[in-house]
C-alpha atoms as a PDB file:
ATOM      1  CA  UNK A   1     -22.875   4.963  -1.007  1.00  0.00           C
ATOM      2  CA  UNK A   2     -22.246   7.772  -3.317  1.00  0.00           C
ATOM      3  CA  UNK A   3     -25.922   9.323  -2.678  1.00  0.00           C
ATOM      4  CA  UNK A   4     -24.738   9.769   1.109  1.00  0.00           C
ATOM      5  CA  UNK A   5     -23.579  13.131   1.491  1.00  0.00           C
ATOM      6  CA  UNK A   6     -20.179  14.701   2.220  1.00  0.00           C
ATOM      7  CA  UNK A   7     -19.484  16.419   5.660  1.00  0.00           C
ATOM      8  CA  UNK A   8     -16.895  18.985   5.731  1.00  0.00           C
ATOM      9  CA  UNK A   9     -14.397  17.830   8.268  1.00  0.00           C
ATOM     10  CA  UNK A  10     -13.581  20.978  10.026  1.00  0.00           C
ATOM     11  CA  UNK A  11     -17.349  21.206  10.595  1.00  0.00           C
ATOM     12  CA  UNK A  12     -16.922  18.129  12.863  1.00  0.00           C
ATOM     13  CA  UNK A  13     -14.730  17.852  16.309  1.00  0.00           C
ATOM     14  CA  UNK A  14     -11.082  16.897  15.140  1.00  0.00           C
ATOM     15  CA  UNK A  15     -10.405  14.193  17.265  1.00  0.00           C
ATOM     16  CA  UNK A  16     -13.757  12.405  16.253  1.00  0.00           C
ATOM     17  CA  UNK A  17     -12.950  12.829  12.372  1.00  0.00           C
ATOM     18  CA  UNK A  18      -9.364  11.626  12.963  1.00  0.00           C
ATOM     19  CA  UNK A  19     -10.676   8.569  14.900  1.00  0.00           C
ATOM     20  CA  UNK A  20     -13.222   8.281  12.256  1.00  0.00           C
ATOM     21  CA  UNK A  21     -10.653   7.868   9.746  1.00  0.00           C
ATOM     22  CA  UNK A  22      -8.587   6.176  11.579  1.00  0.00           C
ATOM     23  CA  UNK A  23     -10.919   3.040  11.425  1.00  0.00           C
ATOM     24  CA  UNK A  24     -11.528   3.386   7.752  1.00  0.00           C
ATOM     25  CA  UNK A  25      -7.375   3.585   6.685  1.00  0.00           C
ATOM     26  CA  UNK A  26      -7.218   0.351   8.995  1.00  0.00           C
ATOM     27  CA  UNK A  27      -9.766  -1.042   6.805  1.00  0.00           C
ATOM     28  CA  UNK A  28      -8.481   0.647   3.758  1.00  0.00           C
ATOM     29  CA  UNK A  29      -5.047  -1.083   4.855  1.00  0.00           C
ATOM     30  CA  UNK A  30      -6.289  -4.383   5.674  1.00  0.00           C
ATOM     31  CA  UNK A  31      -7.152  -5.114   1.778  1.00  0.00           C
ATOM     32  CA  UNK A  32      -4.122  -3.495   0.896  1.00  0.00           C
ATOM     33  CA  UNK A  33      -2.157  -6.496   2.923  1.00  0.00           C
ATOM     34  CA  UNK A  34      -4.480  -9.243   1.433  1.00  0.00           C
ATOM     35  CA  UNK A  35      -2.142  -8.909  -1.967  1.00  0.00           C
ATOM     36  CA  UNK A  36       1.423  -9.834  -1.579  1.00  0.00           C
ATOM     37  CA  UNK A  37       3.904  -7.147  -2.078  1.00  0.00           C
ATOM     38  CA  UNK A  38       1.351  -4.471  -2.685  1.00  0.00           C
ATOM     39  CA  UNK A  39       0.968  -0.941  -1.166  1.00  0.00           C
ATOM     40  CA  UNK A  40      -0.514   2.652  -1.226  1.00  0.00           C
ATOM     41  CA  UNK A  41       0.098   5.824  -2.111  1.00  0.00           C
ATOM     42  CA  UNK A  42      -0.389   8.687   0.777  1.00  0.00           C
ATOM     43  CA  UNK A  43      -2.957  10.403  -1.686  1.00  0.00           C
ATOM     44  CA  UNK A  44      -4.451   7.428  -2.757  1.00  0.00           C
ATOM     45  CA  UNK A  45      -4.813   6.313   0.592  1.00  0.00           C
ATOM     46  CA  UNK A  46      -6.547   9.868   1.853  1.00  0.00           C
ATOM     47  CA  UNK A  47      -8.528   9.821  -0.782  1.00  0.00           C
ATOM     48  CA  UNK A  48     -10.153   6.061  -0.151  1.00  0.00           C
ATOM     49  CA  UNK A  49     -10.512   7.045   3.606  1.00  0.00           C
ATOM     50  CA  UNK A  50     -12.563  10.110   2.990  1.00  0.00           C
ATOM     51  CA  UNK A  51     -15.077   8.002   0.044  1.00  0.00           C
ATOM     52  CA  UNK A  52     -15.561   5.476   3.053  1.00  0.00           C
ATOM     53  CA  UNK A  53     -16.214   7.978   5.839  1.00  0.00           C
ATOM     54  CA  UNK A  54     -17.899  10.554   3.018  1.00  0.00           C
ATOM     55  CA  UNK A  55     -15.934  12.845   5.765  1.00  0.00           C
ATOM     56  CA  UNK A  56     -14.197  15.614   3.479  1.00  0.00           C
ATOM     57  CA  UNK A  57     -10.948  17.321   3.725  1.00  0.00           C
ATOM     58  CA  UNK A  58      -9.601  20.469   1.663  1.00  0.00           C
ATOM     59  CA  UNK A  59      -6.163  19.755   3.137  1.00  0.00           C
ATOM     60  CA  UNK A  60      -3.953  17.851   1.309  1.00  0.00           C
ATOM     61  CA  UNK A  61      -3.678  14.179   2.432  1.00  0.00           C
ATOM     62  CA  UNK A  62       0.211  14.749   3.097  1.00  0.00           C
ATOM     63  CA  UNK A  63      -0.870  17.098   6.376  1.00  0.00           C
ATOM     64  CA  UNK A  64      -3.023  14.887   8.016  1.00  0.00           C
ATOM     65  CA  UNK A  65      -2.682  10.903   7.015  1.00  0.00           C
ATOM     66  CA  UNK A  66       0.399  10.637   9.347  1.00  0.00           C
ATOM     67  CA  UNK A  67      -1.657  11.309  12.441  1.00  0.00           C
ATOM     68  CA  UNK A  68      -4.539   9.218  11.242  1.00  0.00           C
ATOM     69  CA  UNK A  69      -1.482   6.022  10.415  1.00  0.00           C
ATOM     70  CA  UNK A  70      -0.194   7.255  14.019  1.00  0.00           C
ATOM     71  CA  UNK A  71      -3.846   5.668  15.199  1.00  0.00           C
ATOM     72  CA  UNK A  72      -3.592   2.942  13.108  1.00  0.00           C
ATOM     73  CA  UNK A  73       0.298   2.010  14.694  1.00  0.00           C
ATOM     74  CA  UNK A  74      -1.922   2.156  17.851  1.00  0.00           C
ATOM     75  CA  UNK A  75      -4.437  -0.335  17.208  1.00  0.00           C
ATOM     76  CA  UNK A  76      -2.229  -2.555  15.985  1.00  0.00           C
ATOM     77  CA  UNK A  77      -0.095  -2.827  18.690  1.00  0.00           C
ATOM     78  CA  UNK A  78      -3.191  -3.017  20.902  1.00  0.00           C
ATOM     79  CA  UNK A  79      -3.608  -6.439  18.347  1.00  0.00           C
ATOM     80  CA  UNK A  80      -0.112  -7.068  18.485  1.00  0.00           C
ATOM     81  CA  UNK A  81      -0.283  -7.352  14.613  1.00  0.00           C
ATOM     82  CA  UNK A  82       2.178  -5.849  12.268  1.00  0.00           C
ATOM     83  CA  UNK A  83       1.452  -2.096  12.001  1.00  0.00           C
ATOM     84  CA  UNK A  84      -0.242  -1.513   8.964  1.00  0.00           C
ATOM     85  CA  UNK A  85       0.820   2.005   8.123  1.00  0.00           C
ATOM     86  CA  UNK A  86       3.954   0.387   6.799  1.00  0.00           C
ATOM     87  CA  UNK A  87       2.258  -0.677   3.347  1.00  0.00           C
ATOM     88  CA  UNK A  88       1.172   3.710   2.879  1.00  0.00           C
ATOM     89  CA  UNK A  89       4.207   4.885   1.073  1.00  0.00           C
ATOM     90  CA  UNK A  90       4.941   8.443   0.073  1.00  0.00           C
ATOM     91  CA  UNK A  91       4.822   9.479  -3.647  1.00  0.00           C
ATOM     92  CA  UNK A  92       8.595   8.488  -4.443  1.00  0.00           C
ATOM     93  CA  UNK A  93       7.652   5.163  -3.618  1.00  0.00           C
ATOM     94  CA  UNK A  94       9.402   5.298   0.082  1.00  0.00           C
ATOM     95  CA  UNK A  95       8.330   5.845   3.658  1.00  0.00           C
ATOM     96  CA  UNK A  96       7.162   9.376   4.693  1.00  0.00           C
ATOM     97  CA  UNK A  97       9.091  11.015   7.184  1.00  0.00           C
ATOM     98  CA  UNK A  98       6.026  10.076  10.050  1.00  0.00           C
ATOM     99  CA  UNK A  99       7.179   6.297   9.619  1.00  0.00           C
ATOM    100  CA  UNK A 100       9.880   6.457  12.454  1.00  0.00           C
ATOM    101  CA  UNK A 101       8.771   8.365  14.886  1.00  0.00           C
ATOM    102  CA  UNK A 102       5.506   5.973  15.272  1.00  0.00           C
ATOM    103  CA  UNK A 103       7.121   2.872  15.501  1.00  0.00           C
ATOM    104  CA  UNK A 104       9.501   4.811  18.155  1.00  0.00           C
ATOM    105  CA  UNK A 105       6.159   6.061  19.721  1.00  0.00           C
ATOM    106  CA  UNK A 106       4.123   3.247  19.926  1.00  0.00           C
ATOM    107  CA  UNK A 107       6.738   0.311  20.196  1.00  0.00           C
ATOM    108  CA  UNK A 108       9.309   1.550  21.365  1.00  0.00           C
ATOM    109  CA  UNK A 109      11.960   1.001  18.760  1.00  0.00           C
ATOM    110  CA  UNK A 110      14.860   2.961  17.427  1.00  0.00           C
ATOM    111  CA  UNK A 111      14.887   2.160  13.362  1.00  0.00           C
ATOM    112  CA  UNK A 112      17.832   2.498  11.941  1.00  0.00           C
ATOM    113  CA  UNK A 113      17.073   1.819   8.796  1.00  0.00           C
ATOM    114  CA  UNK A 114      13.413   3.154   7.834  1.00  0.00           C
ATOM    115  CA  UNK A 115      12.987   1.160   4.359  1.00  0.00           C
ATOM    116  CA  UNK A 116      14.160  -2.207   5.376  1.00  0.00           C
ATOM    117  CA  UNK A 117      11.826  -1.855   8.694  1.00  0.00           C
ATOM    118  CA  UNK A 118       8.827  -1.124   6.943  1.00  0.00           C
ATOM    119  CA  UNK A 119       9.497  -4.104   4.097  1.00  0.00           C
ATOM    120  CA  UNK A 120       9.398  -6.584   6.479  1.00  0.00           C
ATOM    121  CA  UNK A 121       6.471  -5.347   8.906  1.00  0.00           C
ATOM    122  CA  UNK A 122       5.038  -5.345   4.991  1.00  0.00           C
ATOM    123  CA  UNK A 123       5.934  -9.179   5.141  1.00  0.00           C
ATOM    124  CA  UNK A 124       4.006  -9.835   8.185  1.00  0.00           C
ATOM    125  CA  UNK A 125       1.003  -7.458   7.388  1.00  0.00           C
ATOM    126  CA  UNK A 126       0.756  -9.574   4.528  1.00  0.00           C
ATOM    127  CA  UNK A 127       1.148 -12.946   6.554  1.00  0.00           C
ATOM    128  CA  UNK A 128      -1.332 -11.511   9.125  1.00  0.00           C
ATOM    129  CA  UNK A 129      -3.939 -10.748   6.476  1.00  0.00           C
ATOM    130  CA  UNK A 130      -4.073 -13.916   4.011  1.00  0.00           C
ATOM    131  CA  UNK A 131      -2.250 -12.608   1.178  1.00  0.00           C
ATOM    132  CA  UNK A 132      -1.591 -15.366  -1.088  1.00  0.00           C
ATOM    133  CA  UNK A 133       2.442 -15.915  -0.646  1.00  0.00           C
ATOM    134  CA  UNK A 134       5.096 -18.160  -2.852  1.00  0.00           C
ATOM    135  CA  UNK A 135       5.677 -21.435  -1.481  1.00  0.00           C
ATOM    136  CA  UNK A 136       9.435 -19.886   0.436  1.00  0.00           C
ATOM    137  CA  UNK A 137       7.243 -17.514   2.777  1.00  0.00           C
ATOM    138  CA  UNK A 138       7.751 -14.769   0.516  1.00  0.00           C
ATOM    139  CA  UNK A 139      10.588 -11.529   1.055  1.00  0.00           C
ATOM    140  CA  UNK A 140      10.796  -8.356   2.238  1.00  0.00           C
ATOM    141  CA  UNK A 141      10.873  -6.287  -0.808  1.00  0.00           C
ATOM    142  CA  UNK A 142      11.135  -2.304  -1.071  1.00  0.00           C
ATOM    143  CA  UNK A 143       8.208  -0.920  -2.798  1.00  0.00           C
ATOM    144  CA  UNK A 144       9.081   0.129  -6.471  1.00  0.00           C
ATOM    145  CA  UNK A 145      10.096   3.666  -7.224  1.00  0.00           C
ATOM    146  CA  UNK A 146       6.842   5.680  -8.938  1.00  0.00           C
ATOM    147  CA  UNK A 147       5.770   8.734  -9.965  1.00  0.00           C
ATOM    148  CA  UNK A 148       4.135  10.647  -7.432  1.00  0.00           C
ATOM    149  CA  UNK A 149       0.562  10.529  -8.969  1.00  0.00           C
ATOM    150  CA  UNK A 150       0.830   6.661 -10.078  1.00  0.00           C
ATOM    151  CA  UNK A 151      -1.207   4.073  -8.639  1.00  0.00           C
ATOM    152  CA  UNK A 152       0.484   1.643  -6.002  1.00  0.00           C
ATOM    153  CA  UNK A 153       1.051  -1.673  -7.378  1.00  0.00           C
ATOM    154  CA  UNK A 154      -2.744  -2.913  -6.736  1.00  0.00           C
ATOM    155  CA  UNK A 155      -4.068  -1.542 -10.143  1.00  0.00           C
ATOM    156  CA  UNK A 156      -4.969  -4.866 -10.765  1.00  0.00           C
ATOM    157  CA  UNK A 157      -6.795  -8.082  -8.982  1.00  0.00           C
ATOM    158  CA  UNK A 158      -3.499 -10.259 -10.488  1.00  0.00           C
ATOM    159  CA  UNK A 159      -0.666  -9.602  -8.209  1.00  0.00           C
ATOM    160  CA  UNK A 160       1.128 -11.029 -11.814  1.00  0.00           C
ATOM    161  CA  UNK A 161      -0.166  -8.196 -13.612  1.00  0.00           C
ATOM    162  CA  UNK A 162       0.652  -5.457 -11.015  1.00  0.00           C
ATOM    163  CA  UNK A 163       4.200  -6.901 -11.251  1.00  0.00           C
ATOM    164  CA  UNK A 164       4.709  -6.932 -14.745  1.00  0.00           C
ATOM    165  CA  UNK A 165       2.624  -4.155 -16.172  1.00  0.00           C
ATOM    166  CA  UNK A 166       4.778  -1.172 -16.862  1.00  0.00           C
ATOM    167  CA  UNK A 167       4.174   2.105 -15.071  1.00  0.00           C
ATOM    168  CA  UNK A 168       2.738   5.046 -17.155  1.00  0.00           C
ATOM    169  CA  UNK A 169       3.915   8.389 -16.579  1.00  0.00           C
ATOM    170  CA  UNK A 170       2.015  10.878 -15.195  1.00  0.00           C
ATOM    171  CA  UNK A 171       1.288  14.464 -15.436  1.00  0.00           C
ATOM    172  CA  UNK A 172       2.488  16.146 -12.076  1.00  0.00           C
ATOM    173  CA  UNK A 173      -0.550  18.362 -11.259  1.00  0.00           C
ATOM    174  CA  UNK A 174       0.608  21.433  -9.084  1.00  0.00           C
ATOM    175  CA  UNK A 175      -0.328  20.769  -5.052  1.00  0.00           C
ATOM    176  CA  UNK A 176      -2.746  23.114  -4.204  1.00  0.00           C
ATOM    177  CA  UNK A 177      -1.757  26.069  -1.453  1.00  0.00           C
ATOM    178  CA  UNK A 178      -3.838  24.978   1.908  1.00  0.00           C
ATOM    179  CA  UNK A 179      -5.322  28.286   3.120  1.00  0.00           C
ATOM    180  CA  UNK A 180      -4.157  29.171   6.831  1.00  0.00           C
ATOM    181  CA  UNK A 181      -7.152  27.836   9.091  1.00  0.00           C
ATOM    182  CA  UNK A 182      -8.365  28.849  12.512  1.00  0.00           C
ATOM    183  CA  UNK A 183      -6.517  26.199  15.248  1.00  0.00           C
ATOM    184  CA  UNK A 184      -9.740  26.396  16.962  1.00  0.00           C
ATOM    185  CA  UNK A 185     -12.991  26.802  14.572  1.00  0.00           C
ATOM    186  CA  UNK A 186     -10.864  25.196  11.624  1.00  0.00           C
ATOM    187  CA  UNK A 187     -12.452  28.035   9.210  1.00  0.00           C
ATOM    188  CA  UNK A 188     -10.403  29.409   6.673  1.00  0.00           C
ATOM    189  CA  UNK A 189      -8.829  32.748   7.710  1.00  0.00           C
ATOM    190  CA  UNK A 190      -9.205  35.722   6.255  1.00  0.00           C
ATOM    191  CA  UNK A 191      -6.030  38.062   5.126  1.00  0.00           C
ATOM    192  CA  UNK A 192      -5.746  39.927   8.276  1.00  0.00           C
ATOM    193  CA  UNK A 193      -5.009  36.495   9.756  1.00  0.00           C
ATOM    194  CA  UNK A 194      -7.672  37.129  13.208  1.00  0.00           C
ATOM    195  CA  UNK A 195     -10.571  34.515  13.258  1.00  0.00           C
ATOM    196  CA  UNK A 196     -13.799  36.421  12.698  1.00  0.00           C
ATOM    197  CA  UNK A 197     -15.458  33.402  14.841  1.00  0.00           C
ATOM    198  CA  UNK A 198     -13.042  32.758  17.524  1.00  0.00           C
ATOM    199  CA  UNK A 199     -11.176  36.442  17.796  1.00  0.00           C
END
């Protein structure tokens, strides 16, 4: 796959790249939920969606996953399956801010508690999806605190190993600035802030 090669996303309609994700984070997700207790990192996560799709993004993940998960929430209500976008957690290790407002948007539901929500629709994801579970059912469990560049918990095909080997430090690399882009074209704009394409 990596000979296939990379398409610029705002070369392509918006609402066919985000579907196009869309459909690889559910996959993305779905082997995610196949390991109890594990999850994914919002980077990590945009990241693995754009090397599936080979659809490229200059954006940071953090601007644009949360509409892509919002699609996700979607589907899975559409399979009335757990909503999958509960196992993508932010870099601290908790839910993003987007969390709440989709399971408001497409169930319905007021949560109260963001953290404890998403733990258990991580308990059913994982149910839903085969993940090998301890003979009680298994638990709820908040994800554990990281550093924002870590790897979630799946760094390795032992969910023993992910549990008990210790998290390295990382160096925080500085987010890059996102250049202002055209809401129309999606080209990068120049200083005076006018499209040259569109203006």
């Amino acid at each position: 796959m990596n000979d296939v090669p990379w398409i610029e996303a705002r070369t392509l309609d918006t609402e066919t790249v985000r579907e196009t994700w869309a459909l690889a984070a559910r996959h993305v997700l779905a082997d995610v939920a196949r390991e109890y207790h594990a999850v994914i990192g919002v980077a990590e996560l945009g990241e693995a969606v754009q090397q599936r799709t080979r659809i490229r993004n200059r954006q940071p993940a953090s601007q644009w996953v949360g509409d892509v998960l919002y699609r996700v929430a979607k589907d899975c209500v559409r399979r009335r399956e757990p909503l999958l976008g509960s196992l993508c957690v932010g870099p601290d290790g908790r839910m993003s801010d987007w969390y709440a407002d989709t399971v408001a948007a497409v169930r319905g539901d007021v949560v109260t508690d963001v953290e404890q929500h998403a733990a258990q629709e991580r308990l059913e994801c994982y149910r839903t999806h085969g993940a090998e579970l301890p003979p009680d059912g298994g638990q709820p469990a908040l994800p554990p605190q990281r550093p924002a560049t870590a790897r979630a918990s799946r760094t390795s095909s032992s969910p023993r190993a992910a549990k008990t080997s210790p998290a390295r430090p990382a160096a925080r690399k500085p987010e890059p600035v996102a250049a202002p882009v055209c809401p129309r074209c999606f080209m990068v704009l120049p200083s005076t802030g006018i499209c040259d394409n569109c203006d």
